[in-house]
C-alpha atoms as a PDB file:
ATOM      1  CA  UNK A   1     114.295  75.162  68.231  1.00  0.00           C
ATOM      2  CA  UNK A   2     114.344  71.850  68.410  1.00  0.00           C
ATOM      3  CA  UNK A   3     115.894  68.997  65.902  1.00  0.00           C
ATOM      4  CA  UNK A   4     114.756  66.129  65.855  1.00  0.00           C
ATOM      5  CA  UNK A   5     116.758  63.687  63.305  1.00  0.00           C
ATOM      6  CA  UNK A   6     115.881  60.274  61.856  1.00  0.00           C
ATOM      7  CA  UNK A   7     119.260  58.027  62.001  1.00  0.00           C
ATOM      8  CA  UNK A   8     118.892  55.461  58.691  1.00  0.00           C
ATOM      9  CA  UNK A   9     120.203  57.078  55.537  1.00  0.00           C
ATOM     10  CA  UNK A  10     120.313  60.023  57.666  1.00  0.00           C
ATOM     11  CA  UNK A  11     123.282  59.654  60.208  1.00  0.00           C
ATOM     12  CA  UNK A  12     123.884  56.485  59.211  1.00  0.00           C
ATOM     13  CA  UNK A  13     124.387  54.790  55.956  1.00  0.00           C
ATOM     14  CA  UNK A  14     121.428  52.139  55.082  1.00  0.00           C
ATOM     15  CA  UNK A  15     122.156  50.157  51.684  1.00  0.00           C
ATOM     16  CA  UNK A  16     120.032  46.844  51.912  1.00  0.00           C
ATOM     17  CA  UNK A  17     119.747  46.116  48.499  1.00  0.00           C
ATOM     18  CA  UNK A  18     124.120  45.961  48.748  1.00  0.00           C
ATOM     19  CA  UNK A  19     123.927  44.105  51.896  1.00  0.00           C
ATOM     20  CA  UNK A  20     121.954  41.422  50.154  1.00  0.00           C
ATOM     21  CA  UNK A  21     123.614  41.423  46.850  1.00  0.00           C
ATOM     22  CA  UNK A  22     126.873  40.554  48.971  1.00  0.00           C
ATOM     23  CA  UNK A  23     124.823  37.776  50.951  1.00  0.00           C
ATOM     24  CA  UNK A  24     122.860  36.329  48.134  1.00  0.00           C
ATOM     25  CA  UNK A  25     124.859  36.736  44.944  1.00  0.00           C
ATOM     26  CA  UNK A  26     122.654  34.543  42.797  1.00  0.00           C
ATOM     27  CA  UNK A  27     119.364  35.541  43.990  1.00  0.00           C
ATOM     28  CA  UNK A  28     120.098  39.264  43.850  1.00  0.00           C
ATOM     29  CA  UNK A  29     122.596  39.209  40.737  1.00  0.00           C
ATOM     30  CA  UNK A  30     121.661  42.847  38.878  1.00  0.00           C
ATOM     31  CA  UNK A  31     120.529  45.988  41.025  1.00  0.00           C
ATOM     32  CA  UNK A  32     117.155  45.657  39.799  1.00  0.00           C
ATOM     33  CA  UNK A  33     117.113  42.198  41.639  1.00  0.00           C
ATOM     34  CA  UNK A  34     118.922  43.333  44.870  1.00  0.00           C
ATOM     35  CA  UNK A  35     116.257  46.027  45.041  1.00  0.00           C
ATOM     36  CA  UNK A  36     112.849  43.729  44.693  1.00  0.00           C
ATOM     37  CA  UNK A  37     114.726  41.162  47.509  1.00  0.00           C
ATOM     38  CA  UNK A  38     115.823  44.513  49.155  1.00  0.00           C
ATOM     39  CA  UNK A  39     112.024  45.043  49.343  1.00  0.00           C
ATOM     40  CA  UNK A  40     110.803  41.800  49.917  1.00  0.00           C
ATOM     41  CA  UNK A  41     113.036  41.106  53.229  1.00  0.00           C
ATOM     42  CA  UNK A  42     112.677  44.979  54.416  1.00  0.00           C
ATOM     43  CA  UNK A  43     109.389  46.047  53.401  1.00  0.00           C
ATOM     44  CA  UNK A  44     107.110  43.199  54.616  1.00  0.00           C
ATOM     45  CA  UNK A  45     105.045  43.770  57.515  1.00  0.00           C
ATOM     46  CA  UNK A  46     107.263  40.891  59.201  1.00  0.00           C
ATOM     47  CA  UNK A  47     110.218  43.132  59.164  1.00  0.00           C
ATOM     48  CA  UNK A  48     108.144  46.571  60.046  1.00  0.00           C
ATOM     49  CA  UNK A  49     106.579  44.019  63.560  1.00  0.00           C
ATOM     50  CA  UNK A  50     110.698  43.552  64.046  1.00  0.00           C
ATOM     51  CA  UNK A  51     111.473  47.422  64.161  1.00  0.00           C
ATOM     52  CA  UNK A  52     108.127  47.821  65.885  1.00  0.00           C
ATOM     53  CA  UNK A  53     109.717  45.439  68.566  1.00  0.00           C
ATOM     54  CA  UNK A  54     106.843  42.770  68.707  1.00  0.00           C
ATOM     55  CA  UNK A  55     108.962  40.347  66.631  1.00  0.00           C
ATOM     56  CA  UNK A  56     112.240  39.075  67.708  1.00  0.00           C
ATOM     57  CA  UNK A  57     115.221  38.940  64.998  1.00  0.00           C
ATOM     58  CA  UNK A  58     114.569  34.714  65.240  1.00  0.00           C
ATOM     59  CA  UNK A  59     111.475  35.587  64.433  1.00  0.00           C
ATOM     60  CA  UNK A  60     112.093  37.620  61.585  1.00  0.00           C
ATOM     61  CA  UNK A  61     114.667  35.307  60.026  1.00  0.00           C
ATOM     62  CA  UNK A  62     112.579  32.089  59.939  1.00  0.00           C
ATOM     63  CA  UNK A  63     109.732  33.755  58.452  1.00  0.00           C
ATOM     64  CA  UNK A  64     111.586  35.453  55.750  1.00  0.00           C
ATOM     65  CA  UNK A  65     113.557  32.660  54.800  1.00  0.00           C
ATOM     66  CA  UNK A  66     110.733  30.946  54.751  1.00  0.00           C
ATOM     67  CA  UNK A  67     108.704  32.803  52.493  1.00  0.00           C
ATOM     68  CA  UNK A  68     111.249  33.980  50.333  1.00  0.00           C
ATOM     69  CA  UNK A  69     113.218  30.632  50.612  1.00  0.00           C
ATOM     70  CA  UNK A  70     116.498  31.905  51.558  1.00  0.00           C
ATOM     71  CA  UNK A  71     119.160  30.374  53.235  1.00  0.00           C
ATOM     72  CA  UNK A  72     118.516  30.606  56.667  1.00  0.00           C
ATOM     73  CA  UNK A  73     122.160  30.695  58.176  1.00  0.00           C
ATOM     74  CA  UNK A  74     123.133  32.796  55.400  1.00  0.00           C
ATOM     75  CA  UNK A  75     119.767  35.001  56.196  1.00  0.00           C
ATOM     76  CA  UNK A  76     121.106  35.336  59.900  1.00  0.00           C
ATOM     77  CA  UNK A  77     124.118  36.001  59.711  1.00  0.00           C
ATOM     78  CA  UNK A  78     123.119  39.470  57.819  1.00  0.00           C
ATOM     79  CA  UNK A  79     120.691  40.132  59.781  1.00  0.00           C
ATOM     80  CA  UNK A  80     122.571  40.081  62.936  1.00  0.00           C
ATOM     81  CA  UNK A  81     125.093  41.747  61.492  1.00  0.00           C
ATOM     82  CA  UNK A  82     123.336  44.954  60.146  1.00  0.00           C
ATOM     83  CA  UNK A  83     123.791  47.005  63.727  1.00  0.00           C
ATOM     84  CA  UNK A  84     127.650  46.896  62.842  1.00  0.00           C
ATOM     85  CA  UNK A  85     126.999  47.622  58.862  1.00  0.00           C
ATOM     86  CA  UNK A  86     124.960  50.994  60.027  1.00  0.00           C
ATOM     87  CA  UNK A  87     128.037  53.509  59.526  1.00  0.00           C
ATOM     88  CA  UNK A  88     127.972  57.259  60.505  1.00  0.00           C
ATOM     89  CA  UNK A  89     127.824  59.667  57.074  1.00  0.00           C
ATOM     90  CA  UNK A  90     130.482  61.783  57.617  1.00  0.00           C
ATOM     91  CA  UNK A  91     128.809  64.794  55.830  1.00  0.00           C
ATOM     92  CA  UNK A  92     125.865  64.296  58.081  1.00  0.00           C
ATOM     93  CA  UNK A  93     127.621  63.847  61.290  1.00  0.00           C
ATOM     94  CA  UNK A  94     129.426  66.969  60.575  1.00  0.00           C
ATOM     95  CA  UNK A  95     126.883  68.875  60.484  1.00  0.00           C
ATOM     96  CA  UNK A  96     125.546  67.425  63.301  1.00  0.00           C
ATOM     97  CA  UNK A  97     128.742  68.065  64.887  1.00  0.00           C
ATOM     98  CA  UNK A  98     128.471  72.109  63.895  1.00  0.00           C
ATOM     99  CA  UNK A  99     124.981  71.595  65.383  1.00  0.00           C
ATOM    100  CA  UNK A 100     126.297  70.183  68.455  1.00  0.00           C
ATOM    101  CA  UNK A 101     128.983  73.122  69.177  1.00  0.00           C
ATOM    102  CA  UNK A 102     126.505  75.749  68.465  1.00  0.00           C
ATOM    103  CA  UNK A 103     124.312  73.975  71.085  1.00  0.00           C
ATOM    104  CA  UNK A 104     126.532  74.536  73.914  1.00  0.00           C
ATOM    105  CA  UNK A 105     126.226  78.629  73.195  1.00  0.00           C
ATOM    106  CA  UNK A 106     121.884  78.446  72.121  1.00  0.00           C
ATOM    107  CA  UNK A 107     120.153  77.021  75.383  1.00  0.00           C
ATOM    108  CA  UNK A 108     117.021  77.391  73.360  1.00  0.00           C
ATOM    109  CA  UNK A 109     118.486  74.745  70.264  1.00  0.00           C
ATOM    110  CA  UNK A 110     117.854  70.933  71.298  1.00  0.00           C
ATOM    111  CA  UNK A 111     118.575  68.075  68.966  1.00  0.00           C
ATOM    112  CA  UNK A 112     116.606  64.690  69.809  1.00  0.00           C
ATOM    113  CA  UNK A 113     116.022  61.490  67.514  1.00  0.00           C
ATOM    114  CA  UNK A 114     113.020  59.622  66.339  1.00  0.00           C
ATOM    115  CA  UNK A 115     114.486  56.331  64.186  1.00  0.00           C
ATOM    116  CA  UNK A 116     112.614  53.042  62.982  1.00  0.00           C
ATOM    117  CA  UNK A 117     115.194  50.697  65.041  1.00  0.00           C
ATOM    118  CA  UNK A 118     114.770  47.083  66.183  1.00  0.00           C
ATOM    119  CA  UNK A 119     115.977  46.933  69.901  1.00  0.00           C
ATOM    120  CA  UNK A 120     119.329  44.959  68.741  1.00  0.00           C
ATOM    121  CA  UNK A 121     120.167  47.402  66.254  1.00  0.00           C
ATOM    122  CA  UNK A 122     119.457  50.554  68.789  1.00  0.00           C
ATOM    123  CA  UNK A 123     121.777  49.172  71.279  1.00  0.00           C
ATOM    124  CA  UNK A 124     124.571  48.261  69.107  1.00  0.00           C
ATOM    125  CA  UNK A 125     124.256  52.324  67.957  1.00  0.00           C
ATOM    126  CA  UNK A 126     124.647  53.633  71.475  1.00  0.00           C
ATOM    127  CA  UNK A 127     127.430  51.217  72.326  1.00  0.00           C
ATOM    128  CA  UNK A 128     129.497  52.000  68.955  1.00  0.00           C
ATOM    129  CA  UNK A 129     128.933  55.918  68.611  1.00  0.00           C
ATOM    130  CA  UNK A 130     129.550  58.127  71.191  1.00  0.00           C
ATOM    131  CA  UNK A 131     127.997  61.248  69.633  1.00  0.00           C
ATOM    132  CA  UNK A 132     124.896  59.576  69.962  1.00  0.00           C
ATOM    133  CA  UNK A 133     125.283  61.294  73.709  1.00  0.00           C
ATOM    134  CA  UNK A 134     124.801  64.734  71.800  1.00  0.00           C
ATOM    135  CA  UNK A 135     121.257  64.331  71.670  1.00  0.00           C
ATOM    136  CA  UNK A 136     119.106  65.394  74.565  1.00  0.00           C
ATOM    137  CA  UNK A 137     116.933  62.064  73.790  1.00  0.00           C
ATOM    138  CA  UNK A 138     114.826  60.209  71.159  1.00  0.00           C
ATOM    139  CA  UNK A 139     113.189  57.141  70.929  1.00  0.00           C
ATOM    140  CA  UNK A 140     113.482  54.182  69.211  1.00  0.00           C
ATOM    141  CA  UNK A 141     110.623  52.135  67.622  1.00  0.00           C
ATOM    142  CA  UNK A 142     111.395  48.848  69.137  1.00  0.00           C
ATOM    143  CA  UNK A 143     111.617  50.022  72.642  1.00  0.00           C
ATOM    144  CA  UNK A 144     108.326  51.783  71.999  1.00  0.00           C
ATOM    145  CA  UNK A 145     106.277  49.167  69.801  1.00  0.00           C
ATOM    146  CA  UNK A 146     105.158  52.509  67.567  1.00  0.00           C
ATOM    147  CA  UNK A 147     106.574  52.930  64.230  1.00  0.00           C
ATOM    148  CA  UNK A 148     107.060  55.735  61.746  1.00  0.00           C
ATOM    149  CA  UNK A 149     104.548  57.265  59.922  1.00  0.00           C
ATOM    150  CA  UNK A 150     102.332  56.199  62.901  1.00  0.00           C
ATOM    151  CA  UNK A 151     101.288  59.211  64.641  1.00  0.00           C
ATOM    152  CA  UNK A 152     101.688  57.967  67.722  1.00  0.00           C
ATOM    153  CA  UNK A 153     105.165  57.339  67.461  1.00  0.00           C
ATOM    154  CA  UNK A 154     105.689  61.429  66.690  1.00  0.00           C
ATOM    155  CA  UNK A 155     103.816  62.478  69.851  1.00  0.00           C
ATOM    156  CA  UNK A 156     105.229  60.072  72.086  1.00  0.00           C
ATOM    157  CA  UNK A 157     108.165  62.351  71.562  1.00  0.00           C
ATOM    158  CA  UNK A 158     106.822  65.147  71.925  1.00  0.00           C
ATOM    159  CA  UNK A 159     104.982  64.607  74.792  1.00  0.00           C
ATOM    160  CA  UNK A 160     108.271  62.922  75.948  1.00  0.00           C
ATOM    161  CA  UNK A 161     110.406  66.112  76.026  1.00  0.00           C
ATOM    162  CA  UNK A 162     107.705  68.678  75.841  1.00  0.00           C
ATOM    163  CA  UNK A 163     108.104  69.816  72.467  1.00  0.00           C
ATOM    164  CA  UNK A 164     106.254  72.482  70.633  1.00  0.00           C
ATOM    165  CA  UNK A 165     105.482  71.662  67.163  1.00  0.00           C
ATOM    166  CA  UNK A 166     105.918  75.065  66.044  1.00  0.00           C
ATOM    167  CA  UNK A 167     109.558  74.782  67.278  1.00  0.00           C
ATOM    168  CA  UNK A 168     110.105  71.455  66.290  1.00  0.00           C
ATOM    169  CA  UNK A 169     111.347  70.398  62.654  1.00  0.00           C
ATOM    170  CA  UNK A 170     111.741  66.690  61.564  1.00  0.00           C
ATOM    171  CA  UNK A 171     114.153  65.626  59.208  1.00  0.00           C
ATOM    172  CA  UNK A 172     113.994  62.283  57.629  1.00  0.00           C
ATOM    173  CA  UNK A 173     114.641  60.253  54.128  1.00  0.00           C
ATOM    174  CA  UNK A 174     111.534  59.131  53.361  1.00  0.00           C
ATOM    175  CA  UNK A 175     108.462  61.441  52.546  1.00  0.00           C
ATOM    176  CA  UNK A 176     105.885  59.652  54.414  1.00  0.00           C
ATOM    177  CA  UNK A 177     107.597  60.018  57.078  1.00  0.00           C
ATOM    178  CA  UNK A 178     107.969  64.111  57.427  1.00  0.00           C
ATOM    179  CA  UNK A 179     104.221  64.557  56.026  1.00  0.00           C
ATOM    180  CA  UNK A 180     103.170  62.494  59.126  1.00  0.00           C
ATOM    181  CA  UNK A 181     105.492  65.059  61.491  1.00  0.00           C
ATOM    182  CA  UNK A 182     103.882  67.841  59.136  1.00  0.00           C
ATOM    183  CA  UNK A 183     100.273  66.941  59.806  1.00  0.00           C
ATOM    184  CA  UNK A 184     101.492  67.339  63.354  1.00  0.00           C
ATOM    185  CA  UNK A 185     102.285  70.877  63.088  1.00  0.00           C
ATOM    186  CA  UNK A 186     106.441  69.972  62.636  1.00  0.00           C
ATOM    187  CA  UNK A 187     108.458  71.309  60.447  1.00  0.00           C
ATOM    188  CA  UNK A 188     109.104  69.116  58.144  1.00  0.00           C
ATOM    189  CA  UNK A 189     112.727  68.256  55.742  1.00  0.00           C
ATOM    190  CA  UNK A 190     112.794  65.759  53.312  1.00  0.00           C
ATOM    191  CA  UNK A 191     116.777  64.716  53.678  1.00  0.00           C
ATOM    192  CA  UNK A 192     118.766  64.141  50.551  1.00  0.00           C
ATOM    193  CA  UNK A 193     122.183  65.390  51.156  1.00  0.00           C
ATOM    194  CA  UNK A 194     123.937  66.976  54.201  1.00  0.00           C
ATOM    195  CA  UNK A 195     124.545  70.674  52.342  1.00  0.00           C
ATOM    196  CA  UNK A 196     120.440  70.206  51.442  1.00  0.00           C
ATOM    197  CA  UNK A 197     119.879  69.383  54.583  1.00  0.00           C
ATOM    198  CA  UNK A 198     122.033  72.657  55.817  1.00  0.00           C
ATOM    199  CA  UNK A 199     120.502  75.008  53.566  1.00  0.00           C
ATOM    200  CA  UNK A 200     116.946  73.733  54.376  1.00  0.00           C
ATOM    201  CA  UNK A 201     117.505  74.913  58.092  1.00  0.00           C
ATOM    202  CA  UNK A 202     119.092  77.766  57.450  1.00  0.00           C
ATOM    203  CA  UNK A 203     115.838  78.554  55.113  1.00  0.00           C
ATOM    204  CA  UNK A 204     113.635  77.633  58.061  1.00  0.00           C
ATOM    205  CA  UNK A 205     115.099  81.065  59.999  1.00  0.00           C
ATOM    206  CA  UNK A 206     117.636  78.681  61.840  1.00  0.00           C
ATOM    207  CA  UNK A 207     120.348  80.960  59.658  1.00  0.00           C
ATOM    208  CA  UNK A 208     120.773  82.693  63.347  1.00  0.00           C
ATOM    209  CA  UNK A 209     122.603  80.040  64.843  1.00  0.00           C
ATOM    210  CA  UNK A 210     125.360  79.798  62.307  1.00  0.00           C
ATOM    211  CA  UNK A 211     123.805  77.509  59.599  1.00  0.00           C
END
């Protein structure tokens, strides 16, 4: 079987509409107001051409500050300094850890990745987090200018690493995201917690590797 995990809000904590409370106090003073900026800097097409990697973070920053007339030292300094604010979830990484172990006894389990990353971001991952070794492979959006829910991005992976899609289950945090591994013939878990995230496997016969 193969597992192939997304990383943000997954494996590793993503909180935008915190990071830019702390950055922007008076533009993002209540939640409700963190969340519209949250959306405005991380849901515009500038910021999905960053991840995609045909925008550089320079590139990103002037525009958005720009259009959403930010402070544009105050802009990039966050932004460069979201690869360090992407933290492991320790629930998560534990089970990936109990997936790891029970790995090294299951030839036939293989854990991979498939994460909406902008180049900068991917590297400083792999350079802060060893267990990112666990994984037989993955991609990254930037270094493959294909994003999630595209499906291109999906069977680039697959035909990457050879995957079946009737051994393959996809586990990410937003919907759109596992229908477009579904309509692939994945399997497909919409991630909320780390136990959910358990018992869905186990419920998708996995229960026979310890899960």
């Amino acid at each position: 079987m193969n597992i192939v995990f997304d990383f943000g809000a997954v494996l590793f904590t993503w909180r935008p509409a915190e990071l830019l409370a702390e950055r922007f106090p008076e533009t993002a003073s209540t939640p409700q107001l963190a969340a519209q900026l949250a959306h405005a800097v991380f849901g515009h097409v500038d910021w999905h051409s960053f991840d995609r990697g045909t925008l550089s973070m320079e590139e990103v920053v002037a525009r958005t500050a720009q259009r959403l007339d930010l402070d544009l030292c105050a802009l990039s300094e966050l932004v460069e300094g979201i690869g360090e604010q992407l933290l492991p979830m320790d629930a998560s990484v534990a089970l990936l850890t109990q997936l790891h172990a029970l790995r090294q006894d299951d030839s036939a389990l293989r854990l991979y990745y498939l994460s909406n990353m902008p180049v900068p971001y991917a590297r400083t991952l792999e350079r802060l987090h060893p267990f990112l070794q666990w994984f037989e492979g993955g991609i990254f959006s930037g270094d493959v200018q294909h994003i999630k829910p595209e499906p291109a991005i999906y069977q680039l992976l697959q035909s990457r690493y050879a995957l079946e899609p009737a051994h393959t289950v996809f586990i990410d945090d937003l919907k759109g995201n596992v229908l477009a591994a579904q309509a692939l013939g994945w399997a497909g878990i919409h991630f909320e917690s780390a136990p959910q995230l358990s018992a869905a496997l186990a419920a998708l016969n996995l229960s026979q590797i310890g899960l």
